[in-house]
N, C-alpha and C. Protein backbone atom coordinates (compact mmCIF):
# COMPACT_ATOMS: atom_id res chain seq x y z
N UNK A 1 102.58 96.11 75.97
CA UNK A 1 103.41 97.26 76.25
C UNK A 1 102.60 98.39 76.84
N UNK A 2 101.08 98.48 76.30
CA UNK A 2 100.87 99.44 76.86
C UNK A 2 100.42 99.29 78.26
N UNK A 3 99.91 97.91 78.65
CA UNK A 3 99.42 97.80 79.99
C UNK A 3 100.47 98.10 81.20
N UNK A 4 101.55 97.96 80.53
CA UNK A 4 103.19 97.93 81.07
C UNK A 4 103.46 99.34 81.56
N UNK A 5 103.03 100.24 80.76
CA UNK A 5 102.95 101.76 80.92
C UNK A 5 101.43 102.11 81.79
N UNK A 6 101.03 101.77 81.27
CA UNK A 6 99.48 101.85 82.82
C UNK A 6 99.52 101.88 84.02
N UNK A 7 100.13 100.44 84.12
CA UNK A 7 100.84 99.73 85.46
C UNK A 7 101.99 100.91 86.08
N UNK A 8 102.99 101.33 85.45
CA UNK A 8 103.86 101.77 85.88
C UNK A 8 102.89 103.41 86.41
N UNK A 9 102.79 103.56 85.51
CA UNK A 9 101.70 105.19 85.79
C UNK A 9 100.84 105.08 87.01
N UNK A 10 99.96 103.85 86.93
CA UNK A 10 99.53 104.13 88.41
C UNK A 10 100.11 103.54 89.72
N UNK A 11 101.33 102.86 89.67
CA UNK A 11 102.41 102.62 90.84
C UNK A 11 103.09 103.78 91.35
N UNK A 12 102.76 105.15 90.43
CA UNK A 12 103.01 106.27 90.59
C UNK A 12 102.59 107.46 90.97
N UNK A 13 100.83 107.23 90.28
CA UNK A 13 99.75 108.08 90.68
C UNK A 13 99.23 107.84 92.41
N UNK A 14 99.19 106.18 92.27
CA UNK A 14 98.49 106.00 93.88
C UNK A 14 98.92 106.69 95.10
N UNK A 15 100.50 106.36 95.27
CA UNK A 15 101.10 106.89 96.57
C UNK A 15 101.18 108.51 96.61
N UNK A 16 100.87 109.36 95.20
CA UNK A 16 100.95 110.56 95.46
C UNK A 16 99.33 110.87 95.69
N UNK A 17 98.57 110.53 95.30
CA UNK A 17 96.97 110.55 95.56
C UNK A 17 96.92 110.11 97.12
N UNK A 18 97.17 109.51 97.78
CA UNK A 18 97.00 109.07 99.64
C UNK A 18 97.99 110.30 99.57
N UNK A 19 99.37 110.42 99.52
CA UNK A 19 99.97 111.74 100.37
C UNK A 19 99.25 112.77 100.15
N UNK A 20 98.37 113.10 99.10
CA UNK A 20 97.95 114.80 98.76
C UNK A 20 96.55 114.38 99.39
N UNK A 21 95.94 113.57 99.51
CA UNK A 21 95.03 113.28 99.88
C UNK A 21 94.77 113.16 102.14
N UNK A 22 96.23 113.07 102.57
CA UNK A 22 96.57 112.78 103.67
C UNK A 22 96.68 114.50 104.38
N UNK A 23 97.65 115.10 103.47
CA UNK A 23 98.16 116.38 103.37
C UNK A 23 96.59 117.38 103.33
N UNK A 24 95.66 117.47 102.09
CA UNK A 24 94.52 117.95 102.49
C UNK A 24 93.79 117.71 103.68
N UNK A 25 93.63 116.56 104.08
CA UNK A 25 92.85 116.39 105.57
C UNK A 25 93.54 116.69 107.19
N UNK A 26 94.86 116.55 106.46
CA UNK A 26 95.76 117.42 108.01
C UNK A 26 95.61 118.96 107.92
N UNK A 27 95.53 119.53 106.58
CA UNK A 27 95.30 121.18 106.43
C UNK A 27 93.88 121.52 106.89
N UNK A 28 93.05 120.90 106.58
CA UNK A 28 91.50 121.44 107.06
C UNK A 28 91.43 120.81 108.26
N UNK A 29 92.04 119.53 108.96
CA UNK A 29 91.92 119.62 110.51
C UNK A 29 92.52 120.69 111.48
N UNK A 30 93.72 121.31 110.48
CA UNK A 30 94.62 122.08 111.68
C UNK A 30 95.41 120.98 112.18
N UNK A 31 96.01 119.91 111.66
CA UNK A 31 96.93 119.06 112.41
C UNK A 31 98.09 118.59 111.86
N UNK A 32 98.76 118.12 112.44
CA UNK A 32 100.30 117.66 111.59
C UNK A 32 99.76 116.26 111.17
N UNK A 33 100.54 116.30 109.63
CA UNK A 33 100.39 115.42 108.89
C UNK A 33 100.65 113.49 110.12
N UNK A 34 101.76 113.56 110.73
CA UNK A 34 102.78 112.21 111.34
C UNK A 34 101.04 112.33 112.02
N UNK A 35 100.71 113.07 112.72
CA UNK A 35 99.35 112.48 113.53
C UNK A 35 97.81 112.15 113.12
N UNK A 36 97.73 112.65 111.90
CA UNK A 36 96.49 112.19 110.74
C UNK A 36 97.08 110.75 110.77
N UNK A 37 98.09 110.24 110.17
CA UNK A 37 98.98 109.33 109.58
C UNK A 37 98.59 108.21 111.13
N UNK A 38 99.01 108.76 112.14
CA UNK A 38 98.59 107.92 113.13
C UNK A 38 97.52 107.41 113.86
N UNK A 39 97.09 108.51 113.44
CA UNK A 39 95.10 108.49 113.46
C UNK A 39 93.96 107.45 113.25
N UNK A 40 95.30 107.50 111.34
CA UNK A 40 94.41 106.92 110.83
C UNK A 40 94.63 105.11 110.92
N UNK A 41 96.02 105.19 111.25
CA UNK A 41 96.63 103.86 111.69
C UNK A 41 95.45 102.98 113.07
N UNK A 42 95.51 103.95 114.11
CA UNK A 42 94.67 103.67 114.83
C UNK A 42 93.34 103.14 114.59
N UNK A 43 92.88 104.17 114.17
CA UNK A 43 91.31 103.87 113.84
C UNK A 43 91.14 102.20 112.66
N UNK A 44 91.99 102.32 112.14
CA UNK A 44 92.03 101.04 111.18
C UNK A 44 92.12 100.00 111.63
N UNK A 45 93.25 99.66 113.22
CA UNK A 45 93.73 98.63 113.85
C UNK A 45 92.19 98.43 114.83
N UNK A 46 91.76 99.45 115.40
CA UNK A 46 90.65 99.08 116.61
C UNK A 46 89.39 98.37 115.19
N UNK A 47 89.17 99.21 114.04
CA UNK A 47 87.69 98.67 113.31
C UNK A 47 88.52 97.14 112.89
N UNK A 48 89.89 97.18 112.67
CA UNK A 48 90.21 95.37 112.56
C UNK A 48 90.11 94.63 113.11
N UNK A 49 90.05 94.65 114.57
CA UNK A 49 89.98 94.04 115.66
C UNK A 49 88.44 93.77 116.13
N UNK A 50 87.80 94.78 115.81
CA UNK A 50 85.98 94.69 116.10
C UNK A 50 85.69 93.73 114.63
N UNK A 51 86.17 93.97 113.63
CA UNK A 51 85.43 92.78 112.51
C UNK A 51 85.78 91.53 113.14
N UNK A 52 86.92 91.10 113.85
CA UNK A 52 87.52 90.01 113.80
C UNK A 52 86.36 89.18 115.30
N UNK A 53 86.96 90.52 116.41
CA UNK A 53 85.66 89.49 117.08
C UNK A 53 84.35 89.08 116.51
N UNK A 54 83.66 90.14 115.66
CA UNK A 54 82.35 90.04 115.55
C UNK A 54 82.35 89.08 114.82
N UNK A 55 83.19 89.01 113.79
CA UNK A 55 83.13 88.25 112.47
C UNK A 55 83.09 86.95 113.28
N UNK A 56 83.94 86.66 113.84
CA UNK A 56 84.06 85.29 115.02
C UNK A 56 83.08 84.93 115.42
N UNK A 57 81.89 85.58 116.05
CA UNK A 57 80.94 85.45 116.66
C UNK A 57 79.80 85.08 115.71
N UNK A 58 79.82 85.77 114.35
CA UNK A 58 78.61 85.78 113.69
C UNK A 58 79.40 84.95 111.95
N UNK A 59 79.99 84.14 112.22
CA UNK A 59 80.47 83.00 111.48
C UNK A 59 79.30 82.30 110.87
N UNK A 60 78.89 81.59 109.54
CA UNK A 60 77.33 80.85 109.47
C UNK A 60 77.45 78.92 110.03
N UNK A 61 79.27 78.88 110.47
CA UNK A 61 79.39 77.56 110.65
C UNK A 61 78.76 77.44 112.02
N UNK A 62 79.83 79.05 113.03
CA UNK A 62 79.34 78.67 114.23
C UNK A 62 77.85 78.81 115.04
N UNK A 63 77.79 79.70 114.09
CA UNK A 63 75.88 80.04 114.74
C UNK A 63 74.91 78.75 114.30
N UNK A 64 75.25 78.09 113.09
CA UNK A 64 74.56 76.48 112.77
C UNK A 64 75.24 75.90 114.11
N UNK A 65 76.42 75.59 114.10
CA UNK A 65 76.19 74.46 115.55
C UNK A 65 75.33 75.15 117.11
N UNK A 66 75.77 76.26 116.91
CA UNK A 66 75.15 77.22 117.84
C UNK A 66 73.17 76.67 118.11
N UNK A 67 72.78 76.95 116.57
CA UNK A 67 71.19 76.64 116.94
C UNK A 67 71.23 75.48 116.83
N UNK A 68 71.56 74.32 116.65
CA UNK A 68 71.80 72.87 116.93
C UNK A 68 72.02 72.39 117.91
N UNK A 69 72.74 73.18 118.79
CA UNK A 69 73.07 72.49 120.08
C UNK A 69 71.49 73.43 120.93
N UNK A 70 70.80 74.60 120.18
CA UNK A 70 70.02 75.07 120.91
C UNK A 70 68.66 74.03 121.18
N UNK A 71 68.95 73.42 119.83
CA UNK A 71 67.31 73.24 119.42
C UNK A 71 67.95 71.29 119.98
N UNK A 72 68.59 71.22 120.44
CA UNK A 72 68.68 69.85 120.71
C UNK A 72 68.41 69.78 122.77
């Protein structure tokens, strides 16, 4: 029961912690909140997209066939 009340408390705390937390960083930029919000959307989608190539590239399966086919 009590984890039940924990759970519920912080399904409650989180989303107001990111809005007040969203809300402070649009007040000290000088910017509207919808464009922090989009900002930050952005910046999240381009660093997802750079792990994914890199991650691709620097895989430990593909860089083993990689020096295998080097060293052959």
């Amino acid at each position: 029961m009590l984890m039940l009340s924990l759970v519920r408390t912080l399904a409650v705390l989180i989303p107001l912690a990111a809005r007040l937390a969203t809300w402070l960083l649009a007040r000290s930029l000088n910017m509207p909140e919808p464009l922090v919000q989009a900002t930050g959307l952005f910046v999240f989608v381009q660093v997802q997209a750079f792990e994914n190539n890199v991650g691709k590239s620097l895989c430990p399966i593909r860089l083993a066939r990689r020096l295998l086919a080097w060293l052959r």
